[in-house]
C-alpha atoms as a PDB file:
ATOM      1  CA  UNK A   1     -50.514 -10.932 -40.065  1.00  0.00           C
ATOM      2  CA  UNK A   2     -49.278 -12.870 -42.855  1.00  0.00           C
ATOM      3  CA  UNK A   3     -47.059 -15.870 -42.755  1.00  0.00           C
ATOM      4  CA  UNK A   4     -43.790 -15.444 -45.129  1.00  0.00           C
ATOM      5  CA  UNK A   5     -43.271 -18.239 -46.986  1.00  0.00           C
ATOM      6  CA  UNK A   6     -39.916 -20.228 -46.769  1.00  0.00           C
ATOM      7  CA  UNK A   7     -37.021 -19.048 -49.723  1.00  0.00           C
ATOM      8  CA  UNK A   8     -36.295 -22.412 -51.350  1.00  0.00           C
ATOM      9  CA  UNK A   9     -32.551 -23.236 -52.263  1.00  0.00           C
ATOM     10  CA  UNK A  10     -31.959 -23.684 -56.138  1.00  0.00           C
ATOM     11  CA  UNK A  11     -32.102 -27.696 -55.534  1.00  0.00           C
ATOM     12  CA  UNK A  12     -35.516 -27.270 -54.639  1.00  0.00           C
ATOM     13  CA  UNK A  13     -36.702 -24.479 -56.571  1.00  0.00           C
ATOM     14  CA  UNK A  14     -39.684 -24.936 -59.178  1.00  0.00           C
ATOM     15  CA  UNK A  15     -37.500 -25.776 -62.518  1.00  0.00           C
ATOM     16  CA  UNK A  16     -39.911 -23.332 -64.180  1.00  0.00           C
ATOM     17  CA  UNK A  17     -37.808 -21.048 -62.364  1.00  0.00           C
ATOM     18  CA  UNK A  18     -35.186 -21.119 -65.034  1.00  0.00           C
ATOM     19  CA  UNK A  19     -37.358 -21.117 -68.223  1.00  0.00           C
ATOM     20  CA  UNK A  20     -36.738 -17.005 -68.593  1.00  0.00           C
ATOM     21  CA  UNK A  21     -37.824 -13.664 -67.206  1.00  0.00           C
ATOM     22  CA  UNK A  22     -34.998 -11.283 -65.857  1.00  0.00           C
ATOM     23  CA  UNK A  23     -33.733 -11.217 -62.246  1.00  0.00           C
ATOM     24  CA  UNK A  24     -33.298  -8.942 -59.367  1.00  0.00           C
ATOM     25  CA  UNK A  25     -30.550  -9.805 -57.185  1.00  0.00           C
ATOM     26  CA  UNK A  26     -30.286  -9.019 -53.157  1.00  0.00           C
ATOM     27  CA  UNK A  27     -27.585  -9.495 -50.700  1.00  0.00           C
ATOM     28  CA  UNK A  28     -29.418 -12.340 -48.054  1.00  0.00           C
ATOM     29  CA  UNK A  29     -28.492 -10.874 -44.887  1.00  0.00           C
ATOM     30  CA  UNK A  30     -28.064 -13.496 -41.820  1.00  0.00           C
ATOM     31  CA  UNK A  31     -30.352 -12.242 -39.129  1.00  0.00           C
ATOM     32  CA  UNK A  32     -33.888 -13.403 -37.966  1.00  0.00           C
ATOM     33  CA  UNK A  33     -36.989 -12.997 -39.903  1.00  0.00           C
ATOM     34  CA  UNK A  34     -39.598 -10.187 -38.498  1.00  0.00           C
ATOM     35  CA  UNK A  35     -43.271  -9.611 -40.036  1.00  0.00           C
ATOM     36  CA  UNK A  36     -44.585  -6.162 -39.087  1.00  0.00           C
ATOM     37  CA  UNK A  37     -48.019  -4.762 -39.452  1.00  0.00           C
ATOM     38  CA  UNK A  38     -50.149  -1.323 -37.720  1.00  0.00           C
ATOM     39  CA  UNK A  39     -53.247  -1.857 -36.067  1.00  0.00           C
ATOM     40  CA  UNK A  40     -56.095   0.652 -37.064  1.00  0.00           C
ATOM     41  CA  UNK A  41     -54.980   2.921 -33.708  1.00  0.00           C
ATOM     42  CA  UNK A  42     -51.820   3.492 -34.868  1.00  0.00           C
ATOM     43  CA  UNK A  43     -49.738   0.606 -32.890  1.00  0.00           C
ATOM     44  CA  UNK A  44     -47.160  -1.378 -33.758  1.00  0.00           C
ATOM     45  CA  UNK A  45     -48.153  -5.370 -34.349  1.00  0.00           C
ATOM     46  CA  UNK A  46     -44.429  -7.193 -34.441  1.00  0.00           C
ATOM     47  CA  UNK A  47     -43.439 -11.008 -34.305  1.00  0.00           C
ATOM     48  CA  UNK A  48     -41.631 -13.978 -35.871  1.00  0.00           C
ATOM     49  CA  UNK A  49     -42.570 -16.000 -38.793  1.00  0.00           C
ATOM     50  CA  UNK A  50     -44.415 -18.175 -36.166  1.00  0.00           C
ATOM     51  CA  UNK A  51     -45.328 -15.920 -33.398  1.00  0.00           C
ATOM     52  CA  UNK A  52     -46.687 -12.608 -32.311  1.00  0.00           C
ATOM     53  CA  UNK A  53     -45.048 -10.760 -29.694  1.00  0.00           C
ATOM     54  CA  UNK A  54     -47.524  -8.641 -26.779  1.00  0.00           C
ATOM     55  CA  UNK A  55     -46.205  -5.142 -26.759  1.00  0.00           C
ATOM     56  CA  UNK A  56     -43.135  -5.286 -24.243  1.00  0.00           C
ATOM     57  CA  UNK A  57     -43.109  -9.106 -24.075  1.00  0.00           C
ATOM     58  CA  UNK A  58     -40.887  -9.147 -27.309  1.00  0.00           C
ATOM     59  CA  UNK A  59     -37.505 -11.574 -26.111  1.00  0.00           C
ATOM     60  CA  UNK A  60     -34.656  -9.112 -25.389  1.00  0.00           C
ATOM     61  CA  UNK A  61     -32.759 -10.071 -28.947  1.00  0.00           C
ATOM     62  CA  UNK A  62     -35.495  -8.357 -30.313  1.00  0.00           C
ATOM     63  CA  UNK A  63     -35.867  -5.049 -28.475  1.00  0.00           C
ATOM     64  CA  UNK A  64     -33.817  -3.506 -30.853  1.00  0.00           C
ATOM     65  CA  UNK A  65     -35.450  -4.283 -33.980  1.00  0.00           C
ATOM     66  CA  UNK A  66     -38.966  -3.205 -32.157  1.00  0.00           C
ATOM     67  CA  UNK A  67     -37.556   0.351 -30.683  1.00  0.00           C
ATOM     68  CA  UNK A  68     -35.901   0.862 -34.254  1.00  0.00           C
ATOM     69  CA  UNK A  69     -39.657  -0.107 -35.781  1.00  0.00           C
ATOM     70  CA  UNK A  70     -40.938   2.474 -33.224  1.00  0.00           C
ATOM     71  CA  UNK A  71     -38.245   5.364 -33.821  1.00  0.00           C
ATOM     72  CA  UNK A  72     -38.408   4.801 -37.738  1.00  0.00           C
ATOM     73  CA  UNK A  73     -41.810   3.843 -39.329  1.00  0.00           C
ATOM     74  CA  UNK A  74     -43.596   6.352 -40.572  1.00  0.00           C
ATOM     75  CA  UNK A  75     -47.146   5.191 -39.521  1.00  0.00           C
ATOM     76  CA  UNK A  76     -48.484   8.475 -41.322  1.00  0.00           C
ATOM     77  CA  UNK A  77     -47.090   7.594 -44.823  1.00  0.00           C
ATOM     78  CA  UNK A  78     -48.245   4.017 -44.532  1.00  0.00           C
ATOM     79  CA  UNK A  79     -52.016   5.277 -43.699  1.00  0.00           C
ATOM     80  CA  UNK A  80     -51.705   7.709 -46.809  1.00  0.00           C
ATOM     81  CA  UNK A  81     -50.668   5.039 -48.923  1.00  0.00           C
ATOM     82  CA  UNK A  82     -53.689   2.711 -48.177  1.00  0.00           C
ATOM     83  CA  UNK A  83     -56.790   2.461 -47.503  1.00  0.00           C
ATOM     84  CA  UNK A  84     -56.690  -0.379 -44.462  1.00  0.00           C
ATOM     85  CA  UNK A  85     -53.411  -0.037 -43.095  1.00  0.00           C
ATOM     86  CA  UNK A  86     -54.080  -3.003 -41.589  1.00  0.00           C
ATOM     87  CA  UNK A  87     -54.001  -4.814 -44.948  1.00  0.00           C
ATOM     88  CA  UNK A  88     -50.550  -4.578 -45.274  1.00  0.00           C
ATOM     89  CA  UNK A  89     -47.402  -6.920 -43.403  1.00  0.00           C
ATOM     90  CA  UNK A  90     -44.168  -5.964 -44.126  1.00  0.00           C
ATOM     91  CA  UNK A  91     -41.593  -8.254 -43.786  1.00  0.00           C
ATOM     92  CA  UNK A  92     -37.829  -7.824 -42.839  1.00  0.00           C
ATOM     93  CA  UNK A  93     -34.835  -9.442 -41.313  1.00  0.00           C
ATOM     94  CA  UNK A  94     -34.041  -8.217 -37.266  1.00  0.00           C
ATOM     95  CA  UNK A  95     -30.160  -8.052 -38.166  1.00  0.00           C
ATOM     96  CA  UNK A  96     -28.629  -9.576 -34.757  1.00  0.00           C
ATOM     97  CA  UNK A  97     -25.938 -11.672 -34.370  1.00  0.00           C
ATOM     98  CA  UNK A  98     -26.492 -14.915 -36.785  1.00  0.00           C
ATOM     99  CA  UNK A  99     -23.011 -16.078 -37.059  1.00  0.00           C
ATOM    100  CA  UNK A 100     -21.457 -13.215 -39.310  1.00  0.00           C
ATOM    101  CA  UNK A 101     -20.235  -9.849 -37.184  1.00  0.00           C
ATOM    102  CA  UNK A 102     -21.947  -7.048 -38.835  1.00  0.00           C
ATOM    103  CA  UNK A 103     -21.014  -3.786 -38.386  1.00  0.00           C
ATOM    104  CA  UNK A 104     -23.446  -3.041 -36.345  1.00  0.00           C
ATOM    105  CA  UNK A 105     -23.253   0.997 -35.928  1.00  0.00           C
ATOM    106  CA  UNK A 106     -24.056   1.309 -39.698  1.00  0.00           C
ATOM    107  CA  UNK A 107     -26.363  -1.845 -40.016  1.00  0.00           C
ATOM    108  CA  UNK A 108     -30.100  -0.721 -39.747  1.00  0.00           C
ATOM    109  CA  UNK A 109     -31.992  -2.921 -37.190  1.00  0.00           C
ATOM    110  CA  UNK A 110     -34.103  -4.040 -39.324  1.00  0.00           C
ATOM    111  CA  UNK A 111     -33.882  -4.214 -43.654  1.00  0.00           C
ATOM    112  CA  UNK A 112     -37.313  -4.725 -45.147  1.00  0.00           C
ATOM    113  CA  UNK A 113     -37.415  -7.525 -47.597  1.00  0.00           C
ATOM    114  CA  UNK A 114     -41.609  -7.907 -48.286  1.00  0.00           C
ATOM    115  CA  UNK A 115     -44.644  -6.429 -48.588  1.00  0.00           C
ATOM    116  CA  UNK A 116     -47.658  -8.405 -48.717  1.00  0.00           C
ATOM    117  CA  UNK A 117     -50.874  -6.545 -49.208  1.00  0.00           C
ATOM    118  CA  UNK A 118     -54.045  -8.291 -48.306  1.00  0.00           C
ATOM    119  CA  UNK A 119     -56.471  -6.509 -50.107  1.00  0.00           C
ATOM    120  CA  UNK A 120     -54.718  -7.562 -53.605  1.00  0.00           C
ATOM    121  CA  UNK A 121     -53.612 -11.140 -51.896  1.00  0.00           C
ATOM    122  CA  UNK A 122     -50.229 -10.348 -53.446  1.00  0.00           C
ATOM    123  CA  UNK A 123     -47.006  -9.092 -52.188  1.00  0.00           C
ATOM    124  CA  UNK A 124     -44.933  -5.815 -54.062  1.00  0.00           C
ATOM    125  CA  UNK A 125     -43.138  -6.458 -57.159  1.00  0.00           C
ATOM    126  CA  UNK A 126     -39.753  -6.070 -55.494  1.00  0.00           C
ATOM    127  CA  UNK A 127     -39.329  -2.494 -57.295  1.00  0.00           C
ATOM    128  CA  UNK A 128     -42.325  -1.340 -55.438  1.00  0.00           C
ATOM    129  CA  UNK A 129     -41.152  -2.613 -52.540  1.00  0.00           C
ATOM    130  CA  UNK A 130     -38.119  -0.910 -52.525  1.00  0.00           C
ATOM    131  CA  UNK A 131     -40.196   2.144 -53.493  1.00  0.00           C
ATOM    132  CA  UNK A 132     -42.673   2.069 -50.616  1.00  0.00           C
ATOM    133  CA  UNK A 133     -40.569   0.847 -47.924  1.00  0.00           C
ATOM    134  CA  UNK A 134     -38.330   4.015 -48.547  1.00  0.00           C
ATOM    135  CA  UNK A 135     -41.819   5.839 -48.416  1.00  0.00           C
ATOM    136  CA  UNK A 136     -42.466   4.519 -44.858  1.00  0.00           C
ATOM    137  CA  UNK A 137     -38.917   5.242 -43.636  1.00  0.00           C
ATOM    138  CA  UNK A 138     -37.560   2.319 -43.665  1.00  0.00           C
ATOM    139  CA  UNK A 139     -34.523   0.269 -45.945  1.00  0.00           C
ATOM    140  CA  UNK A 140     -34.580  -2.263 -47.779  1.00  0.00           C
ATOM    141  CA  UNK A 141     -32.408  -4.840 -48.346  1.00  0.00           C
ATOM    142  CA  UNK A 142     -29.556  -4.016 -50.807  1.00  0.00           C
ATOM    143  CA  UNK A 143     -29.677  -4.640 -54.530  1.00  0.00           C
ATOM    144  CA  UNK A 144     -26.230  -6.343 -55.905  1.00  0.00           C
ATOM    145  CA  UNK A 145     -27.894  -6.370 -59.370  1.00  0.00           C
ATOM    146  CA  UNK A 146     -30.897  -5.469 -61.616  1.00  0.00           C
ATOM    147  CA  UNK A 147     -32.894  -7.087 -64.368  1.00  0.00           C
ATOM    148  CA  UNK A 148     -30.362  -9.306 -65.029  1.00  0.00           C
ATOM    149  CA  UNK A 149     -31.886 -12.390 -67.664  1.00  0.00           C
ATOM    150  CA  UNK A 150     -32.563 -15.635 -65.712  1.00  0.00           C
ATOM    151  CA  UNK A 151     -30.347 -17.519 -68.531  1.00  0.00           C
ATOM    152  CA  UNK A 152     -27.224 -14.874 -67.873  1.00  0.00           C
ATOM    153  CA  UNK A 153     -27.002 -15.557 -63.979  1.00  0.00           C
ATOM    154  CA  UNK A 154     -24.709 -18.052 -63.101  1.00  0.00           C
ATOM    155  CA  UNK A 155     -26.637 -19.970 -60.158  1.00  0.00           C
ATOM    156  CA  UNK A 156     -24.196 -23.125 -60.121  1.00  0.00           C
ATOM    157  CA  UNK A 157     -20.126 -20.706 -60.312  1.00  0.00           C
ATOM    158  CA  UNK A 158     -21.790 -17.052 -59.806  1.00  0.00           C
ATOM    159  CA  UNK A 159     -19.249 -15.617 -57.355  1.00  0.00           C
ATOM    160  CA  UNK A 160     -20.372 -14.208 -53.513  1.00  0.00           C
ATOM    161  CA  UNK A 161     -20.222 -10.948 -53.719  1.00  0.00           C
ATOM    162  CA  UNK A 162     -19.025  -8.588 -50.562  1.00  0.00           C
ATOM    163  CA  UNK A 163     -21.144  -7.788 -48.019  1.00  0.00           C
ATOM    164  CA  UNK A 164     -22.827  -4.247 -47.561  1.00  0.00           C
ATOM    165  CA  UNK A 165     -22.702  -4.395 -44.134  1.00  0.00           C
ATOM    166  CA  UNK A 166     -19.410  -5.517 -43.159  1.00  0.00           C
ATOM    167  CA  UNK A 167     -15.721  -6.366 -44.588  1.00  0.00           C
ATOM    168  CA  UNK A 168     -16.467  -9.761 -45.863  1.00  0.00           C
ATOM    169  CA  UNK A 169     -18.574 -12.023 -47.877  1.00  0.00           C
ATOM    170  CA  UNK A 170     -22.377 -11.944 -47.852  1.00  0.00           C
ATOM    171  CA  UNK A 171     -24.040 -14.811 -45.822  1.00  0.00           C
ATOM    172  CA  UNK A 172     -25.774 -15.507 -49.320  1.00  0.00           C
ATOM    173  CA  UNK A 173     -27.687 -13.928 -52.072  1.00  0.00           C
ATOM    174  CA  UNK A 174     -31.733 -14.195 -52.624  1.00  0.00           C
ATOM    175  CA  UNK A 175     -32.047 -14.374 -56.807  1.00  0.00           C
ATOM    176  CA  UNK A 176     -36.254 -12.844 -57.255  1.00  0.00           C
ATOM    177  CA  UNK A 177     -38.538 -12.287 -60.245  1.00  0.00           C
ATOM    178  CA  UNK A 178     -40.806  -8.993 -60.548  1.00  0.00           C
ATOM    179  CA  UNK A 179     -43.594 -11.820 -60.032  1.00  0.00           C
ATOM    180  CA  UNK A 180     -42.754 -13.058 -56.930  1.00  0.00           C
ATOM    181  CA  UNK A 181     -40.628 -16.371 -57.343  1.00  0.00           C
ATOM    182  CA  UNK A 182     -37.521 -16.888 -55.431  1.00  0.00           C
ATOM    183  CA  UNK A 183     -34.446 -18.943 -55.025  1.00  0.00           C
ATOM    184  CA  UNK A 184     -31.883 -18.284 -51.808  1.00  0.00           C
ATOM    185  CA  UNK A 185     -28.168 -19.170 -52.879  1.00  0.00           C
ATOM    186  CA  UNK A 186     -25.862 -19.731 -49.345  1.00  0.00           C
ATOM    187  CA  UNK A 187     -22.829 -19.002 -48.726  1.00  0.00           C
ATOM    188  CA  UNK A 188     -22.357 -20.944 -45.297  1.00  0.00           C
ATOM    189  CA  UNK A 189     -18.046 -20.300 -45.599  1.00  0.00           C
ATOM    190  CA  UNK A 190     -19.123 -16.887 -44.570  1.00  0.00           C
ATOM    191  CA  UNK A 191     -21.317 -17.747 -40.965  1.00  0.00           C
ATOM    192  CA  UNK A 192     -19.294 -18.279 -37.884  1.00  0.00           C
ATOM    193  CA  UNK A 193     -19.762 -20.113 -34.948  1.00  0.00           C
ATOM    194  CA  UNK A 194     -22.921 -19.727 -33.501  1.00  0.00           C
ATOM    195  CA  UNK A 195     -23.508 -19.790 -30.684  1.00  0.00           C
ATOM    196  CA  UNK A 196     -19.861 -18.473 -29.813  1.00  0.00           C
ATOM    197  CA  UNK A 197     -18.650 -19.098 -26.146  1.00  0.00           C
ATOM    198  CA  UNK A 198     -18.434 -16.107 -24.123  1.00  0.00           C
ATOM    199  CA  UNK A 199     -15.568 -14.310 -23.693  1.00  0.00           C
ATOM    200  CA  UNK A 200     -13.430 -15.994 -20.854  1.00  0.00           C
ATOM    201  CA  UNK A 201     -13.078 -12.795 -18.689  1.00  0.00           C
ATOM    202  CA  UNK A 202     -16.548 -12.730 -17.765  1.00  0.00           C
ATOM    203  CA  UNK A 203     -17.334 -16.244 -15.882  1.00  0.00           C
ATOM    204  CA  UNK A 204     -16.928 -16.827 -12.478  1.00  0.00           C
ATOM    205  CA  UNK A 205     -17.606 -19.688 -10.250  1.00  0.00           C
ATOM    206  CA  UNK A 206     -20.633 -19.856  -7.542  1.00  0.00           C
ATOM    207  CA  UNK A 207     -18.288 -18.086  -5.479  1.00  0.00           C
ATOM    208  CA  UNK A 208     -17.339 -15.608  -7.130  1.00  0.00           C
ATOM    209  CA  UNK A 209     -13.453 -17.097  -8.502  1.00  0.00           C
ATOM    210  CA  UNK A 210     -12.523 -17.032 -12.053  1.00  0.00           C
ATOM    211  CA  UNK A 211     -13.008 -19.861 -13.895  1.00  0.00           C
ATOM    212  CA  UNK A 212     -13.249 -21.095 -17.725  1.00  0.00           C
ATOM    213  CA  UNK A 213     -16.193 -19.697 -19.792  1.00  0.00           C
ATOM    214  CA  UNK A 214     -17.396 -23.259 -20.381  1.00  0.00           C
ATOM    215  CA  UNK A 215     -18.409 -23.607 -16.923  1.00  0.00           C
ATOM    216  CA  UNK A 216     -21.463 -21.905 -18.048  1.00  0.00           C
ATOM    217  CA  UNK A 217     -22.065 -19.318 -15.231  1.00  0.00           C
ATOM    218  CA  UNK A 218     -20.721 -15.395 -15.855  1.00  0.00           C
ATOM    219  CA  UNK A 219     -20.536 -12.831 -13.773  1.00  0.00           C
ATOM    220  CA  UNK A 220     -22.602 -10.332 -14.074  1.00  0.00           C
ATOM    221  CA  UNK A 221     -20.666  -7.372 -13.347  1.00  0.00           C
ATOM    222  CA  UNK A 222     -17.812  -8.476 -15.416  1.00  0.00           C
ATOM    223  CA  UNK A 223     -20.855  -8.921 -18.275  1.00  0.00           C
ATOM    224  CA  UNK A 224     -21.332  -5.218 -17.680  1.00  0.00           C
ATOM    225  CA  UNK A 225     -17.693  -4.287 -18.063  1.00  0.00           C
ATOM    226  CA  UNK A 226     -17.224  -6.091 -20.978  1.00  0.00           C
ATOM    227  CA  UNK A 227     -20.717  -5.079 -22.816  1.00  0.00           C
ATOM    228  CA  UNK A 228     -21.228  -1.647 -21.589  1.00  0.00           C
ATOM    229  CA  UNK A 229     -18.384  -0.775 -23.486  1.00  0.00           C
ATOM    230  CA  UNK A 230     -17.371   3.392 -24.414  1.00  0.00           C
ATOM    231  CA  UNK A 231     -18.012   2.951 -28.068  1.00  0.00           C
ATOM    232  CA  UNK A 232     -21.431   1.487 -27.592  1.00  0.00           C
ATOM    233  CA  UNK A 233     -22.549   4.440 -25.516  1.00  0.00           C
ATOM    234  CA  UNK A 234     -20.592   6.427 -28.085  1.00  0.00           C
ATOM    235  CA  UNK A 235     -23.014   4.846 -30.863  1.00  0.00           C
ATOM    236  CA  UNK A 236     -26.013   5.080 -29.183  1.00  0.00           C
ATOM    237  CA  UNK A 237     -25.623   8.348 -27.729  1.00  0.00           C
ATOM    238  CA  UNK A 238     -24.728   9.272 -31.472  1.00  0.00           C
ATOM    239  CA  UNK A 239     -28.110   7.766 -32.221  1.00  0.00           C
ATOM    240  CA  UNK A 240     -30.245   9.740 -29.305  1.00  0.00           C
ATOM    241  CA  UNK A 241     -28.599  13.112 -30.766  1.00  0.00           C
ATOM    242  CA  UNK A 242     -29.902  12.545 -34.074  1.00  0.00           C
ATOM    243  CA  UNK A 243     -33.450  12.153 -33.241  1.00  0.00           C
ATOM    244  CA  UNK A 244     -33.448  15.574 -31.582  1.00  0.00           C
ATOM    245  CA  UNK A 245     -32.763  13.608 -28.025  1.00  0.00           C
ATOM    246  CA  UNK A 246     -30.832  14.848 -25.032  1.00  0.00           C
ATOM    247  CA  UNK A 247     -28.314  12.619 -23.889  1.00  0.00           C
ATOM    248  CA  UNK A 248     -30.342  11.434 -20.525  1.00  0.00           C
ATOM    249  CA  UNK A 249     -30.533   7.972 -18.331  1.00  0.00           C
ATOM    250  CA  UNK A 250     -33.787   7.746 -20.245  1.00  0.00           C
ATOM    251  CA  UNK A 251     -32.548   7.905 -23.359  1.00  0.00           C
ATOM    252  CA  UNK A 252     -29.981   6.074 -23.413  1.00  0.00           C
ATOM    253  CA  UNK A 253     -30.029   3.152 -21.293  1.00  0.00           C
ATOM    254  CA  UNK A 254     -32.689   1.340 -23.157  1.00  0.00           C
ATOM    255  CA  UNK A 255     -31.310   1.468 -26.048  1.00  0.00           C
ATOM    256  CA  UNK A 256     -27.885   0.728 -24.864  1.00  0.00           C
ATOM    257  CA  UNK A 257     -29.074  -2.967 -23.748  1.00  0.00           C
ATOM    258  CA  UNK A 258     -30.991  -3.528 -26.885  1.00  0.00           C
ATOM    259  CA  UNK A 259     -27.870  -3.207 -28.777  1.00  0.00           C
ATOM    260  CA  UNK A 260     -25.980  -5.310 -26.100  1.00  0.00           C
ATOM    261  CA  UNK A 261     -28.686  -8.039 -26.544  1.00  0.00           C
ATOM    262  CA  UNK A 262     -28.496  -7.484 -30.779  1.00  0.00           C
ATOM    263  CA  UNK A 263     -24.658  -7.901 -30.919  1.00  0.00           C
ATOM    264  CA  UNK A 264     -24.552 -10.405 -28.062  1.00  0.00           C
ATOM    265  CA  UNK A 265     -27.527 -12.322 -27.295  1.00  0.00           C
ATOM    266  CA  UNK A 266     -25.818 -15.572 -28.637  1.00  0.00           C
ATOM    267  CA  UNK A 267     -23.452 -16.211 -25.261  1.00  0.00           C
ATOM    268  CA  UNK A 268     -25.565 -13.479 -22.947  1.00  0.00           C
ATOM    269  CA  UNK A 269     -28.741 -14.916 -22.715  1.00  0.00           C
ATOM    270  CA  UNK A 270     -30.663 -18.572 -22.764  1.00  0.00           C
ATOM    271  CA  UNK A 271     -31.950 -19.907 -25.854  1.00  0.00           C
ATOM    272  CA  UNK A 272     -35.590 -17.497 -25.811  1.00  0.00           C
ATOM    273  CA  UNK A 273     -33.667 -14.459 -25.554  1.00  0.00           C
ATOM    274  CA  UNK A 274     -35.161 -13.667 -21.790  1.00  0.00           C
ATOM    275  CA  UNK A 275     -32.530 -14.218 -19.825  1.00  0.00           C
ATOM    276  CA  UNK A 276     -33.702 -16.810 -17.698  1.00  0.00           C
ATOM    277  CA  UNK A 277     -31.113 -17.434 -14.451  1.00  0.00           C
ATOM    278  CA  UNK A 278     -32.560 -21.227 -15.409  1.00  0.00           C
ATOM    279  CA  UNK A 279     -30.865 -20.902 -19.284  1.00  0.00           C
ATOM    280  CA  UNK A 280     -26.708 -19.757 -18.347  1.00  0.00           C
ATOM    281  CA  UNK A 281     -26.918 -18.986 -14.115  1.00  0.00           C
ATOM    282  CA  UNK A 282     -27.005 -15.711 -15.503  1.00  0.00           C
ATOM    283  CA  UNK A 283     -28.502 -12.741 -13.070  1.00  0.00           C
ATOM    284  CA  UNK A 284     -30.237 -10.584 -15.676  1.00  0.00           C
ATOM    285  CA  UNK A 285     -31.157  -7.579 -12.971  1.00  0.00           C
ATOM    286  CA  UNK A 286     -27.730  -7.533 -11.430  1.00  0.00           C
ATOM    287  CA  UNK A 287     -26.302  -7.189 -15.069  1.00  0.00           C
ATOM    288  CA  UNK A 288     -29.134  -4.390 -15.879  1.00  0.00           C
ATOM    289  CA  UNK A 289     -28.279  -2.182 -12.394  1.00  0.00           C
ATOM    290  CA  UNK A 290     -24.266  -2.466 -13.075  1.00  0.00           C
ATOM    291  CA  UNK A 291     -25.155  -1.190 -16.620  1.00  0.00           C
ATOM    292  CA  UNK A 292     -27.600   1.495 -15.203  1.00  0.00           C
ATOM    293  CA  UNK A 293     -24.654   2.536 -12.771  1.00  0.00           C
ATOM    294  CA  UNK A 294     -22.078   2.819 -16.045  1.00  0.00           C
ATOM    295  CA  UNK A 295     -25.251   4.747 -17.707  1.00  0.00           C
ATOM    296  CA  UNK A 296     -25.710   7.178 -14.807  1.00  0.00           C
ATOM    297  CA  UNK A 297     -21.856   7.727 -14.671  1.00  0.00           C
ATOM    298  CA  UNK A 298     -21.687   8.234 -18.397  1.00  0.00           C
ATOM    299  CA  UNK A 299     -24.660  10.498 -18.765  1.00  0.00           C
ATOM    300  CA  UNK A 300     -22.771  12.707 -15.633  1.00  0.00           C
ATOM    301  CA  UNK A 301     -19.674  12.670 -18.130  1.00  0.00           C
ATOM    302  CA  UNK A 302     -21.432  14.104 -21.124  1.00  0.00           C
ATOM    303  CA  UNK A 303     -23.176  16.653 -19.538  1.00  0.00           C
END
């Protein structure tokens, strides 16, 4: 798949930039980058902007952003489109926690920002982009603004708009030509802390006695309390009922720790996103089984 090239800052921007044309502008949302492409068969190819993950392999920050791919893409409408479907990466941001709290029940997992197609060695003009990613079932990043003259926009005092996705600022704003150029603008006043400490409730010395979060060690069943909260199974069992799903262990519990890792991943897991007991003394399968229980119990509610 293709590489996405890095968003320079307006310091470092081609001055050419400047000279004239007109302006799209897009809310940068704070999230990770993800390139996605379709093998000839049908499946899903999805990785980083260095890597490539084997199907099920993906680090657990990501299994939301890949079961949202899988529930959302319209594989169909991409083949119709084209005629390699392999040809084409598309390239989005995995919105999980970055340092600014989205609202995560009305953020789509993933908001497509590219589309490079091979054949042409080109990617979208970002109109056609918007276009064909709401083809293929997807969204795209939001527009703040359209065709707005290069000369008009003020890059140096231009206010931050409000975020789309939650009540406060935008992490930034990506300024793009029709042709391809563009120049990232931001707003670091509106990232938190990240990686944020966990919350103190849920570490616990080796034996089992409370003790400060910065000792580094939680407790796994307090993790589950704390995570496997009612309004995430509320959201996700929302989500299962709108894709024509019953409300089963199946169906739910998946998805339930994919959004756990997407909102939490930060203080939950080591640095890969895998959980490793070696990354926080974290036991990731006696967190998983005392969410399964809450699952089970939940699932017996709504029946």
């Amino acid at each position: 798949m293709k590489r996405y090239p890095a968003i320079p800052g307006v310091d470092d921007v081609e001055p050419g930039f400047f000279d004239g044309g007109h302006v799209w502008v897009q809310e940068l949302v704070a999230g990770e980058l993800v390139r996605v492409g379709v093998r000839a068969s049908g499946a899903l190819r999805v990785g980083t902007r260095r890597r490539e993950f084997a199907p099920g392999d993906e680090p657990l920050r990501y299994r939301h952003a890949v079961q949202y791919l899988r529930d959302e893409l319209d594989v169909d409408a991409l083949r119709d489109a084209v005629a390699d479907v392999e040809s084409v990466t598309l390239f989005g941001v995995a919105t999980q926690y970055a340092g600014v709290p989205y609202h995560w029940a009305r953020t789509p997992s993933v908001l497509g920002v590219d589309l490079w197609d091979a054949d042409e060695e080109a990617f979208l003009r970002v109109d056609a982009t918007e276009r064909a990613l709401d083809a293929f079932g997807l969204d795209a990043v939001n527009v703040l603004r359209k065709e707005v003259h290069v000369r008009d926009y003020g890059f140096a005092d231009e206010p931050i708009p409000d975020s789309a996705w939650y009540d406060g600022p935008a992490a930034g704003v990506v300024v793009r030509k029709k042709t391809g150029e563009r120049v990232a603008i931001r707003n670091d006043d509106a990232v938190g802390e990240r990686p944020r400490d966990p919350p103190a409730d849920v570490a616990a010395d080796a034996d089992g006695t409370a003790a400060p979060a910065a000792a580094g060690r939680l407790d796994a069943t307090a993790v589950a309390d704390a995570t496997a909260t009612r309004e995430r199974f509320e959201r996700v069992a929302r989500a299962v009922r709108e894709r024509g799903l019953g409300v089963t262990f199946d169906a739910v519990y998946d998805r339930l720790l994919a959004a756990i890792y997407r909102e939490t991943h930060d203080w939950l897991l080591d640095e890969e996103g895998r959980g490793d007991p070696a990354g926080r003394g974290f036991d990731l399968g006696a967190f998983r089984n005392a969410v399964a229980e809450r699952t089970n119990e939940y699932v017996a509610a709504a029946d």
